[in-house]
N, C-alpha and C. Protein backbone atom coordinates (compact mmCIF):
# COMPACT_ATOMS: atom_id res chain seq x y z
N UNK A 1 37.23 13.85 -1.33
CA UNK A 1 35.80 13.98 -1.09
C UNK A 1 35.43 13.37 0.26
N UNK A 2 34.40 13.89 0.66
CA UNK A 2 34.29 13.28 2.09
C UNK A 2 32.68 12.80 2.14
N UNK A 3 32.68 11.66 2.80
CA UNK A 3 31.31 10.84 2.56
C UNK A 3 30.69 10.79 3.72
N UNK A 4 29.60 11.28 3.82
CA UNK A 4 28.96 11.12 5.46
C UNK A 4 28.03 9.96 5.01
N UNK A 5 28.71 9.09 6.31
CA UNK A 5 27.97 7.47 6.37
C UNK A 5 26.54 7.67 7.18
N UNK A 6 25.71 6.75 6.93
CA UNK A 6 24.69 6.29 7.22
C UNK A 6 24.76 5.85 8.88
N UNK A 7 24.00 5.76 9.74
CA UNK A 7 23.80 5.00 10.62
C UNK A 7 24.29 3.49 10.43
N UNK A 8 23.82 2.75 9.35
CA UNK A 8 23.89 1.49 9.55
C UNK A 8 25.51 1.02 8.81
N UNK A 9 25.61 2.50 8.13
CA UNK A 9 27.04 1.92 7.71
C UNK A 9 28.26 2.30 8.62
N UNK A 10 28.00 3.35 9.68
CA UNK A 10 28.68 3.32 10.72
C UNK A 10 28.60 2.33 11.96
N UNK A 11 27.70 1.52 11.91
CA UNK A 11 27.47 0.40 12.52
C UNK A 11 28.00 -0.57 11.96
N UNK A 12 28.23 -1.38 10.92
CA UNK A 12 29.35 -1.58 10.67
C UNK A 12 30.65 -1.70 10.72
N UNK A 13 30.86 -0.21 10.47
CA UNK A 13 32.07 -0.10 10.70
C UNK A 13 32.93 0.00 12.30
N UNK A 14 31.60 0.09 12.46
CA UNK A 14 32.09 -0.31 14.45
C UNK A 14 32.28 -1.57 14.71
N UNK A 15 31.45 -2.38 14.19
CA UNK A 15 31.56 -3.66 14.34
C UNK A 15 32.30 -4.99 13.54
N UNK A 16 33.03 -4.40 12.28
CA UNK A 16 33.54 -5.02 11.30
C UNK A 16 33.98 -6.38 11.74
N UNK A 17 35.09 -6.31 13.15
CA UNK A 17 35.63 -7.11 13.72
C UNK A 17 34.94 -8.47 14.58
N UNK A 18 33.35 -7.83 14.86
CA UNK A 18 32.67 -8.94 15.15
C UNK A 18 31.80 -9.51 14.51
N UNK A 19 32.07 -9.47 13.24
CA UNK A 19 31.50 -9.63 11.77
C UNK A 19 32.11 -11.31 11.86
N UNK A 20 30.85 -12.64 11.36
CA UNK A 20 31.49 -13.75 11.23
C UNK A 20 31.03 -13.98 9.69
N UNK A 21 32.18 -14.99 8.85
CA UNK A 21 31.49 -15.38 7.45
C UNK A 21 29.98 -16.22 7.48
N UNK A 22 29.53 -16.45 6.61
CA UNK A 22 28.16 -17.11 6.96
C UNK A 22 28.65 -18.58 6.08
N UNK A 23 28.27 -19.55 6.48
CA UNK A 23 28.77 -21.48 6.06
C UNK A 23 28.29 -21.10 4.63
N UNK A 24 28.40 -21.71 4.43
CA UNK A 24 28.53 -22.01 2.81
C UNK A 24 26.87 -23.05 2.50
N UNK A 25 26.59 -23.13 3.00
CA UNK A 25 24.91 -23.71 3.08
C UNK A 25 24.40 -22.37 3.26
N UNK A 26 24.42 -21.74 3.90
CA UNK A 26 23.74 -20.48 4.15
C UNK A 26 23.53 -19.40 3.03
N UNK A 27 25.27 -19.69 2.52
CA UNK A 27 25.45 -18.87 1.50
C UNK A 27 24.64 -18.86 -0.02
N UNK A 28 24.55 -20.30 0.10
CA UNK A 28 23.86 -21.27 -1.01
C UNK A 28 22.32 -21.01 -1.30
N UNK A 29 21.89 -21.26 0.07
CA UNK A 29 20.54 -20.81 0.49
C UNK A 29 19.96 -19.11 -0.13
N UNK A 30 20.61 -18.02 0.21
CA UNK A 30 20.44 -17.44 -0.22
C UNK A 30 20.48 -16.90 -1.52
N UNK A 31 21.39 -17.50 -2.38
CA UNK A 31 21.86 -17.52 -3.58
C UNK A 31 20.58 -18.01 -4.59
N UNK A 32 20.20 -18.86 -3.92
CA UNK A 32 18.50 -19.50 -4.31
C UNK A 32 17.64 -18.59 -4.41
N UNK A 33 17.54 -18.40 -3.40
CA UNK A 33 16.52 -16.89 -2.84
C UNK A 33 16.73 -15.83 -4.21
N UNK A 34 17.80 -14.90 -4.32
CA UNK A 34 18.30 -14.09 -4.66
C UNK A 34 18.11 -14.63 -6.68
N UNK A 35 18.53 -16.02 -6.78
CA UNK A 35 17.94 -15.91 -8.56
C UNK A 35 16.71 -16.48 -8.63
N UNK A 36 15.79 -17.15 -7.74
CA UNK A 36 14.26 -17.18 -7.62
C UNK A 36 13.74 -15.40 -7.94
N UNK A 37 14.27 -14.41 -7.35
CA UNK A 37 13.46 -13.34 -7.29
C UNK A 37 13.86 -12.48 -8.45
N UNK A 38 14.89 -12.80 -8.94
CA UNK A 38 15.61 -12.42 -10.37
C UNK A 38 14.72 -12.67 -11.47
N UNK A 39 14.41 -14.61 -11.28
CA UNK A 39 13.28 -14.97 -12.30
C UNK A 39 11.82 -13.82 -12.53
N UNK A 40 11.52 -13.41 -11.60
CA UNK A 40 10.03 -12.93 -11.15
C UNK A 40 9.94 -11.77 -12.12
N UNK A 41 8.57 -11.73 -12.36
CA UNK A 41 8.76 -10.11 -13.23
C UNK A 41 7.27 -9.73 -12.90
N UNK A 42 8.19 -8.33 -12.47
CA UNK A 42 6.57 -7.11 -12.76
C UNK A 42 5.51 -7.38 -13.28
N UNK A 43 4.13 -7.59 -12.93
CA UNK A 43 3.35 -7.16 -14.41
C UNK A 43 2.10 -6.65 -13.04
N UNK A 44 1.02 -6.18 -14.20
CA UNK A 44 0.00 -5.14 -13.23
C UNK A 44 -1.27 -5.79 -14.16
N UNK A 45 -2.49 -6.28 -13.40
CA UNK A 45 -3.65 -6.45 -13.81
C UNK A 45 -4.23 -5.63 -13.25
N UNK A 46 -5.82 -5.93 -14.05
CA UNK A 46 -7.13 -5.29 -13.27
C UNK A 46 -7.82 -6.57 -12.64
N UNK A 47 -8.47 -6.43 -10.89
CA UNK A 47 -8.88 -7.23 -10.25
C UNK A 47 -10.26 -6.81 -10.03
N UNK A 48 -11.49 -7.72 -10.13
CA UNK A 48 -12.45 -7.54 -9.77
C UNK A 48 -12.47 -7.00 -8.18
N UNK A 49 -13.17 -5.84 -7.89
CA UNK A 49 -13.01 -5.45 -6.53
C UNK A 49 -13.28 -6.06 -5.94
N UNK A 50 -14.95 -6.97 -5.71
CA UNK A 50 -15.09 -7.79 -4.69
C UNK A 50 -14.06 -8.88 -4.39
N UNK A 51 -13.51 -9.57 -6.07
CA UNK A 51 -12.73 -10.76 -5.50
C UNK A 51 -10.90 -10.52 -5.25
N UNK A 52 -10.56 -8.78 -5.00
CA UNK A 52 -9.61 -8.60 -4.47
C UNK A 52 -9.87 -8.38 -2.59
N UNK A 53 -11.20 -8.21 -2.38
CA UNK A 53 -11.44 -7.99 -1.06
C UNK A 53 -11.46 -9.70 -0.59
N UNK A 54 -12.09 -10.48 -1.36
CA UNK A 54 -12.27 -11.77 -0.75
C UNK A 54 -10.80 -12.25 -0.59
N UNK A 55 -9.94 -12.23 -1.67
CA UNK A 55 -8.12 -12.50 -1.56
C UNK A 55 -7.84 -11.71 -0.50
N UNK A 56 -7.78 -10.84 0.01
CA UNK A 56 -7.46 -9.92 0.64
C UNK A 56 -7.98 -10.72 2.53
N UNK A 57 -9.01 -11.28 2.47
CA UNK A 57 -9.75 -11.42 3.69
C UNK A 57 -8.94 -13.55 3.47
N UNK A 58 -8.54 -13.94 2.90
CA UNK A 58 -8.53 -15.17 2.68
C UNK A 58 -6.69 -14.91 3.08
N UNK A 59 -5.79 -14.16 2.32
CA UNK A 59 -4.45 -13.87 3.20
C UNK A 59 -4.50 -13.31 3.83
N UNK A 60 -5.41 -12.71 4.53
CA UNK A 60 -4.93 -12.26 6.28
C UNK A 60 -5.15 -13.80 7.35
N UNK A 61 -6.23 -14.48 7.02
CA UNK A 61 -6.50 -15.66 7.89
C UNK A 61 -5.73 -16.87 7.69
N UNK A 62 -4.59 -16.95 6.94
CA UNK A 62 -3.71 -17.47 6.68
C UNK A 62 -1.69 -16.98 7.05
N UNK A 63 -2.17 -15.19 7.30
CA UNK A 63 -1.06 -14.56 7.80
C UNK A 63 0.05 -14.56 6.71
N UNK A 64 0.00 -13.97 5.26
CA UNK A 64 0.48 -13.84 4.24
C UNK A 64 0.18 -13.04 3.97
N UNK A 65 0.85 -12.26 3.01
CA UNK A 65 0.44 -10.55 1.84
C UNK A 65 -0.54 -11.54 1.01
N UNK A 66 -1.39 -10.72 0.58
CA UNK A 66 -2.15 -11.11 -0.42
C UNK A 66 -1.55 -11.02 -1.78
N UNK A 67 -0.38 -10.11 -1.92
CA UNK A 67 0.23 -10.60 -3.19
C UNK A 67 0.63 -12.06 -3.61
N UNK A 68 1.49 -12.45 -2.39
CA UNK A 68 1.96 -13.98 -2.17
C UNK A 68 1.00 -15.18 -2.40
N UNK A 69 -0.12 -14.63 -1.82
CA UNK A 69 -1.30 -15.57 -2.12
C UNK A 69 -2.09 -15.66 -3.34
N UNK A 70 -2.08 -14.63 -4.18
CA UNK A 70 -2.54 -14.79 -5.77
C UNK A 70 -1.34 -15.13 -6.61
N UNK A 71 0.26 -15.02 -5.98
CA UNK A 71 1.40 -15.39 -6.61
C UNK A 71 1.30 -16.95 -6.47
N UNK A 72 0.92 -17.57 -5.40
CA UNK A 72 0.84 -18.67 -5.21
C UNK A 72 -0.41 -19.55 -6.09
N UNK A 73 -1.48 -19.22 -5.89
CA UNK A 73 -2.30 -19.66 -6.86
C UNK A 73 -1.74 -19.85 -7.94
N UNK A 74 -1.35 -18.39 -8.54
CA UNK A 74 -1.10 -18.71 -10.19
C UNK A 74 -0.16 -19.63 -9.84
N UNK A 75 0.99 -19.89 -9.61
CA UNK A 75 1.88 -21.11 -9.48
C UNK A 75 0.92 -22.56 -9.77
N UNK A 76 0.11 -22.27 -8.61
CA UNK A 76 -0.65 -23.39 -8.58
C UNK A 76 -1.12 -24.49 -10.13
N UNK A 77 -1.96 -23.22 -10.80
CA UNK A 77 -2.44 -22.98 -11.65
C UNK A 77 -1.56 -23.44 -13.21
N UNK A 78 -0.53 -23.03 -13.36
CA UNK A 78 0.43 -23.27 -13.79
C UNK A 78 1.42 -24.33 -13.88
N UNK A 79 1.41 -24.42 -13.23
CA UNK A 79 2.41 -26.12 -12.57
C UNK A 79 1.18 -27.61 -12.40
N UNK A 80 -0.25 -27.18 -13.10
CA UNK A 80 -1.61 -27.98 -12.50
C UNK A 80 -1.41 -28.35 -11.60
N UNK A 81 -1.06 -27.96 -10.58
CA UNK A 81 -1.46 -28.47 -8.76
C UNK A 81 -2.43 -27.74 -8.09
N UNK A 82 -3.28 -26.97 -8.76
CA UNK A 82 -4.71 -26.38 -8.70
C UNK A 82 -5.47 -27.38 -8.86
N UNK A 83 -6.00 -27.71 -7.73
CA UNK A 83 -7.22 -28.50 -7.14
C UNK A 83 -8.53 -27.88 -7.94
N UNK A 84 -10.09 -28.21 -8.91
CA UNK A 84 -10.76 -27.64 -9.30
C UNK A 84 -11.89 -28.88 -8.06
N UNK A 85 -12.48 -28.31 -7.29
CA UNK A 85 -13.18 -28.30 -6.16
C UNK A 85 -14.55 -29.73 -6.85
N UNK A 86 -15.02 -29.26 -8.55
CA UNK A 86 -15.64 -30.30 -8.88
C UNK A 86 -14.99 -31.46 -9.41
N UNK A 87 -14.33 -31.27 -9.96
CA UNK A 87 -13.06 -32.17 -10.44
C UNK A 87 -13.11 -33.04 -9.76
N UNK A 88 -12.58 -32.84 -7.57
CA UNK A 88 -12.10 -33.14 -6.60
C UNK A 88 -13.74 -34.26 -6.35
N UNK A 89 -14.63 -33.59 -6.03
CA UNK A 89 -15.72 -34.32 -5.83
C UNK A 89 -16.06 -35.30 -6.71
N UNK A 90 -15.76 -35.28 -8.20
CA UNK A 90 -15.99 -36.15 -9.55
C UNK A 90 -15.05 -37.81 -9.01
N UNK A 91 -14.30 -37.37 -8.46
CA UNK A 91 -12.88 -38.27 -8.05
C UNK A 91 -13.40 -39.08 -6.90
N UNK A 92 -13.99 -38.14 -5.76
CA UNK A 92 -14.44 -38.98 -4.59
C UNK A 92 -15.43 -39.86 -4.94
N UNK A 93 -16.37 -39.06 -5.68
CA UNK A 93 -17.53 -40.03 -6.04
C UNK A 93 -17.41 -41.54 -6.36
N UNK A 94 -16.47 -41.39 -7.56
CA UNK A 94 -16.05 -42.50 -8.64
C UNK A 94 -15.50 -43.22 -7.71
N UNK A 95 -14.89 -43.04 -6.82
CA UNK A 95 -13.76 -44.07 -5.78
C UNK A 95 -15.08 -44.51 -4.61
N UNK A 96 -15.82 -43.82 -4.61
CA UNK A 96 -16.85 -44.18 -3.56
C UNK A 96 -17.70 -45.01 -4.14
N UNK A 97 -17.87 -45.23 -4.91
CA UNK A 97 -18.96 -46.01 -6.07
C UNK A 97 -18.07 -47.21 -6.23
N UNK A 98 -16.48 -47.25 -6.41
CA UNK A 98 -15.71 -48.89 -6.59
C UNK A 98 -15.73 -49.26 -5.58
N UNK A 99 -15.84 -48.66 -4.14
CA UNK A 99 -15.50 -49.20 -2.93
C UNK A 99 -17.04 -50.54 -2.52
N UNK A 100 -18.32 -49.61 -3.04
CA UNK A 100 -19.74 -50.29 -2.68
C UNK A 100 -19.74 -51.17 -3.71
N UNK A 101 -19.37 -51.40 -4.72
CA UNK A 101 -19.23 -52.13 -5.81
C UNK A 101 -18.35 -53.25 -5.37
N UNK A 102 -19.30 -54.63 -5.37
CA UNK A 102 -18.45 -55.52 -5.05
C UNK A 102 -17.21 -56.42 -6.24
């Protein structure tokens, strides 16, 4: 049988010889990568339109997909390292009130 290669697999094969192994940190590194994205799974919601446009306008000014950035939240969210904005102020207050408090 005869196999007509690809561009990139004839590139390759041109270059096999200047092909170097990659360190073994590198290798490692990716290996991370590769069962991090293994863990991950599909799923599909429904998003309020306006607050997919506001996600949408909040990862571009940050220079991220906006997938990454609602992937990240939920992380957030999940792991409680989601900051709740009154929460945050409840906290300053109370520490601002021991500080004037002699």
């Amino acid at each position: 049988m005869n196999y007509e290669l690809t561009e990139e697999e004839k590139n390759i094969e041109d270059n096999i010889n200047n092909l170097k192994p990659v360190s073994e940190e590198k290798r490692q590194r990716v290996k991370k990568i590769i069962d991090k994205a293994k863990r991950s799974r599909m799923i599909s919601l429904r998003v309020n339109e306006d607050d997919l446009k506001q996600i949408k306008k909040k990862a571009e000014k940050k220079g991220i997909p906006y997938q990454r950035l609602i992937n990240m939240v939920l992380h957030e969210y999940a792991t409680d390292a989601l900051l709740d904005k009154e929460e945050v102020k409840k906290i300053f207050n109370t520490l601002k009130e021991k500080e004037l408090t002699p």
